[in-house]
Protein backbone atom coordinates (compact mmCIF):
# COMPACT_ATOMS: atom_id res chain seq x y z
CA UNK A 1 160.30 100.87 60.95
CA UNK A 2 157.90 102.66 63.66
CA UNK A 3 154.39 100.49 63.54
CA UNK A 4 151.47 103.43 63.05
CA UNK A 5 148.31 103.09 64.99
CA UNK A 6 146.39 99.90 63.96
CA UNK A 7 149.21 98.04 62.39
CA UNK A 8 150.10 94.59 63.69
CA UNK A 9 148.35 96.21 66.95
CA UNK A 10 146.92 93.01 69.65
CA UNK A 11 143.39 94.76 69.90
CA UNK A 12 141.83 97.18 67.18
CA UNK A 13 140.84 99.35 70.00
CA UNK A 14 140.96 99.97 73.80
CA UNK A 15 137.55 99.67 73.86
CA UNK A 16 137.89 96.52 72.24
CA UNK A 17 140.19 95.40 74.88
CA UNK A 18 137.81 96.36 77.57
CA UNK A 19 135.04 94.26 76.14
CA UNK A 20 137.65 91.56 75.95
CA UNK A 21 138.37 91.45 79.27
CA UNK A 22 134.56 92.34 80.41
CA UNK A 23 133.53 88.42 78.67
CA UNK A 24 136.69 86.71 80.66
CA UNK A 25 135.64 88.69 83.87
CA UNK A 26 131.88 87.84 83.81
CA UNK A 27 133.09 84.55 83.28
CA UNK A 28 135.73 84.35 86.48
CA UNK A 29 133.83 86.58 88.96
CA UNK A 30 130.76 86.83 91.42
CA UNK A 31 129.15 89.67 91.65
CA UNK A 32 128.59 92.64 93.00
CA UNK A 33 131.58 93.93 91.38
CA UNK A 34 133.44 97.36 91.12
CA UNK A 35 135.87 97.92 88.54
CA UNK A 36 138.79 100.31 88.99
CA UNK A 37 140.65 101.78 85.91
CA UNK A 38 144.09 102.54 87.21
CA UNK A 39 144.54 106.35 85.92
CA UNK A 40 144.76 107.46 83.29
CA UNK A 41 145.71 104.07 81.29
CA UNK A 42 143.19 101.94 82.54
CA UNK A 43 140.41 104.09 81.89
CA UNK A 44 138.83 103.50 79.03
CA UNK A 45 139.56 99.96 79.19
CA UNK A 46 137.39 99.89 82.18
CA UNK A 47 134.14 101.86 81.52
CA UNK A 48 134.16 99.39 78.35
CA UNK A 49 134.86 96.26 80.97
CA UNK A 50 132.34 97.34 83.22
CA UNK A 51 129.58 98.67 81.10
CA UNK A 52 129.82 94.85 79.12
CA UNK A 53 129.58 93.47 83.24
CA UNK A 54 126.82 96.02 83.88
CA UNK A 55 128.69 96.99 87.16
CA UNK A 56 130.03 99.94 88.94
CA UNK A 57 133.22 101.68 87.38
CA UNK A 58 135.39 104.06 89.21
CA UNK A 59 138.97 105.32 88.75
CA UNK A 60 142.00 104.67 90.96
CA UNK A 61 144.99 107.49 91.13
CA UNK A 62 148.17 105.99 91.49
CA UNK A 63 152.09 107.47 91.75
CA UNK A 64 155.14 105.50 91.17
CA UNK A 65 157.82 106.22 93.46
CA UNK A 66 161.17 107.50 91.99
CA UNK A 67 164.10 107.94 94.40
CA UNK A 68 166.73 110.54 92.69
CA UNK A 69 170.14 107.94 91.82
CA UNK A 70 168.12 104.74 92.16
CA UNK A 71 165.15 104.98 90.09
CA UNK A 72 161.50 103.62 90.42
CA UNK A 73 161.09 101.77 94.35
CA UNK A 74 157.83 101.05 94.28
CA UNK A 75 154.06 102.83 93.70
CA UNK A 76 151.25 104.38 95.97
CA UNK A 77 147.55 104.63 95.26
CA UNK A 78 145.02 106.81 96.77
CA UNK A 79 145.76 107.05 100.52
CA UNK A 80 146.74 103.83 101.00
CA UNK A 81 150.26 101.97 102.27
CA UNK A 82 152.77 102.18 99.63
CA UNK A 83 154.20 99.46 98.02
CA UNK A 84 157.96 99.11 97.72
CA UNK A 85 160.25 96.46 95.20
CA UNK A 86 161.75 93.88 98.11
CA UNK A 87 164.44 94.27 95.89
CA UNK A 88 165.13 97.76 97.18
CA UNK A 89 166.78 98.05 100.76
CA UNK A 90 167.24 101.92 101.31
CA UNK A 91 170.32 102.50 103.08
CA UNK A 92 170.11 105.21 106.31
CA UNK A 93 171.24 107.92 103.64
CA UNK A 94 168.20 107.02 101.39
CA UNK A 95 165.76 107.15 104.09
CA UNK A 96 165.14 111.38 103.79
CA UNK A 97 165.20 110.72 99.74
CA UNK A 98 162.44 107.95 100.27
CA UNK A 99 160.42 110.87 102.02
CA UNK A 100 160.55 113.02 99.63
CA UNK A 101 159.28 110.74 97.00
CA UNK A 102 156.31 109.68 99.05
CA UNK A 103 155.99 113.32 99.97
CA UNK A 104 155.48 113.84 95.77
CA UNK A 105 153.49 111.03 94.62
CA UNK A 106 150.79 111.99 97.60
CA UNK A 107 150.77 115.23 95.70
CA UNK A 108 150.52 114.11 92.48
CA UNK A 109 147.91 111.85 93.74
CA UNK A 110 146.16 114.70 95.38
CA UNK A 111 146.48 116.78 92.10
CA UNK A 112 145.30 113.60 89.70
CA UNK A 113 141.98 113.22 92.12
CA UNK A 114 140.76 116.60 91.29
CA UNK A 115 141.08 115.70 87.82
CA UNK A 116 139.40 112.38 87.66
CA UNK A 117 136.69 112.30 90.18
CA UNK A 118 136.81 115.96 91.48
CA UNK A 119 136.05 115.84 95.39
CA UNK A 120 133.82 112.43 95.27
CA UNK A 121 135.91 109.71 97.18
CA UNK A 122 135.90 105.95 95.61
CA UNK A 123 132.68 104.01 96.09
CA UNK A 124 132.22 101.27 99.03
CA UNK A 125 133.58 98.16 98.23
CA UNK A 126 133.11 96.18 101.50
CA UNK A 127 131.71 92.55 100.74
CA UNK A 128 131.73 93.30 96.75
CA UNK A 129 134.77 91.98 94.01
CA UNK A 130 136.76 94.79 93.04
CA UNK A 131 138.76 94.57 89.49
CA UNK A 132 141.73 96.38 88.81
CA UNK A 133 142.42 97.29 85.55
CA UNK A 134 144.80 98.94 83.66
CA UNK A 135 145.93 98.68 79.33
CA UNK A 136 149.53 97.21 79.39
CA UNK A 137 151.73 96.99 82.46
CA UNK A 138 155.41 96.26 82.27
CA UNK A 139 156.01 96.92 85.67
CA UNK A 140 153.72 95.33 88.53
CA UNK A 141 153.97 98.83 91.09
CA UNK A 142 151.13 100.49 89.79
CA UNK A 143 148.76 97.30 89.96
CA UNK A 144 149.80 96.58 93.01
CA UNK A 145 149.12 99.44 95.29
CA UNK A 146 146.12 99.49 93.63
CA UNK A 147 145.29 96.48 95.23
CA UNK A 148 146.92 97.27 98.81
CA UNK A 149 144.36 100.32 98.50
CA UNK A 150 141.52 98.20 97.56
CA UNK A 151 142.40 95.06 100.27
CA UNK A 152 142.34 98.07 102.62
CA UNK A 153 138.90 98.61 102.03
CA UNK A 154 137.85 95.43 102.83
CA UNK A 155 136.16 93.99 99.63
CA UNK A 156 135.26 89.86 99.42
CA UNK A 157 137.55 89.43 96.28
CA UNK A 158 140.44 91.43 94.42
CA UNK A 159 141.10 90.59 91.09
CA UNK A 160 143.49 92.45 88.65
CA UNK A 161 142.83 92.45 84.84
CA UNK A 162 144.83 93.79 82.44
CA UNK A 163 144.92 93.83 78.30
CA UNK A 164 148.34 92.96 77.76
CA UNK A 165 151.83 92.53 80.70
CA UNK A 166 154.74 90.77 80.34
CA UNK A 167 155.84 87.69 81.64
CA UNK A 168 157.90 88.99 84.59
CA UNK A 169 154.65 91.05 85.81
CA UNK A 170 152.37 88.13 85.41
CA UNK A 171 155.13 85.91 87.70
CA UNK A 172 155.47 89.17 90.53
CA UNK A 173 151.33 89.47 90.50
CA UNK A 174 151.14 85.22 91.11
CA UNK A 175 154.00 85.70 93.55
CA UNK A 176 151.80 88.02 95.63
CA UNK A 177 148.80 85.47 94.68
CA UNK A 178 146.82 87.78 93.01
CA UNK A 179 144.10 86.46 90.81
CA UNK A 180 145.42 87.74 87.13
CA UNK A 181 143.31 87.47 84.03
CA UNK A 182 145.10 89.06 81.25
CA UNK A 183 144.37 87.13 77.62
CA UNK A 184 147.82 88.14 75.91
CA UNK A 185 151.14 87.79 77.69
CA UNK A 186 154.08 89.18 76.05
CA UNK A 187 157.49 87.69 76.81
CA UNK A 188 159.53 91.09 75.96
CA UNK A 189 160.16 93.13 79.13
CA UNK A 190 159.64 96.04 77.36
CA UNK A 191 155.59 95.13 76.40
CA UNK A 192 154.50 95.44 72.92
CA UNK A 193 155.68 98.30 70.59
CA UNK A 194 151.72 98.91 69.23
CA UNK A 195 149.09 96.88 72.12
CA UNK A 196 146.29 99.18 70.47
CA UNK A 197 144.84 100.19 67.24
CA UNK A 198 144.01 103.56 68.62
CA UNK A 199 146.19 106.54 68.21
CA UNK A 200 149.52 105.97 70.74
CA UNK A 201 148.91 109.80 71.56
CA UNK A 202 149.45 110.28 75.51
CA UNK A 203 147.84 113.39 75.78
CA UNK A 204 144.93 112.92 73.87
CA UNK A 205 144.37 109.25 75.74
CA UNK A 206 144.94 111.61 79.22
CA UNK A 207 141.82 113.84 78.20
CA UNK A 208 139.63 111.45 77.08
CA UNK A 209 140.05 109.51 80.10
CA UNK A 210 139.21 112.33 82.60
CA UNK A 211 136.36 112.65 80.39
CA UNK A 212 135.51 109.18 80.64
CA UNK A 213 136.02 109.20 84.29
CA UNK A 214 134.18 112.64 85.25
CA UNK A 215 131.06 111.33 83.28
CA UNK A 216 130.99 108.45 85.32
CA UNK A 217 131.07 110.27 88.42
């Protein structure tokens, strides 16, 4: 049977979540802080974090990489250096594939920053914490250009804070020694079928959070 929204679901709401996560953070951090909702999942769960920190919020576009015949590689965010699974080793045949996926996620990337912040580049961060959230991550790419963009900026601390990942995530982020909070761990790869009590409609949580995130800016 299909859970519906709210039913056996680990918060009640993403807000919820974000508040969550807001008490652990103010509890784990020094200020000044930034948090950064990784697009468009991380959103909401953000604004709430921050707005219980009374800090800065601000949005983060990032782009998984998909090479045709292989599959996801890795993940890019903003302008920054991508980040690629060691796993992967592209052979000299998959180098002009790897291209063309970087080539489409800077697009995407491009087309996603109109969207959530319009022409207004991400806030300074030098000297201040910066949080990267996101709602539930079962696979660490995302997260972790996120932070390659924001140790490129050259903030004092990067911490990434997320509502629910799995147990492989949570052992990749450690193995990178990132500082993780995250207050439910799921052993299934796969996440949880129903993290939140809110309505598990994409498109609707899409255009709320370029709401959320154009209000903000």
């Amino acid at each position: 049977m299909t859970a519906t929204a709210g039913q056996n679901a680990l918060y009640p709401t993403r807000s919820g979540a974000g508040s969550t996560l807001g008490r652990q953070l103010n509890q784990r951090v020094r200020k000044p802080v930034i948090v950064w909702g990784i697009t468009p999942s991380g959103v909401e769960i953000a604004a709430t974090a921050a707005e219980a920190m009374k800090c800065l919020f601000d949005v983060v576009v990032t782009s998984t990489l998909r090479v045709e015949g292989v599959g996801v590689v890795g993940a890019i965010a903003e302008d920054a250096k991508a980040v690629f699974d060691p796993v992967f080793k592209p052979t000299f045949d998959q180098v002009e594939a790897v291209d063309e996926a970087l080539d489409r996620s800077r697009r995407v990337i491009k087309q996603e920053r109109l969207l959530f912040r319009g022409q207004r580049v991400l806030h300074d961060v030098t000297g201040a914490c910066v949080v990267v959230v996101d709602a539930q991550v079962t696979s660490p790419w995302k997260v972790l250009a996120a932070a390659e963009c924001a140790e490129a900026m050259k903030p004092a601390q990067i911490v990434v804070a997320v509502a629910v990942c799995t147990q492989p995530v949570q052992e990749r982020l450690r193995a990178r020694r990132l500082e993780l909070v995250c207050p439910t761990v799921v052993m299934d790869p796969n996440g949880h079928p129903n993290p939140f009590g809110d309505p598990q409609d994409a498109s609707a949580e899409r255009l709320k959070s370029i709401v959320i995130a154009r209000h903000a800016a």
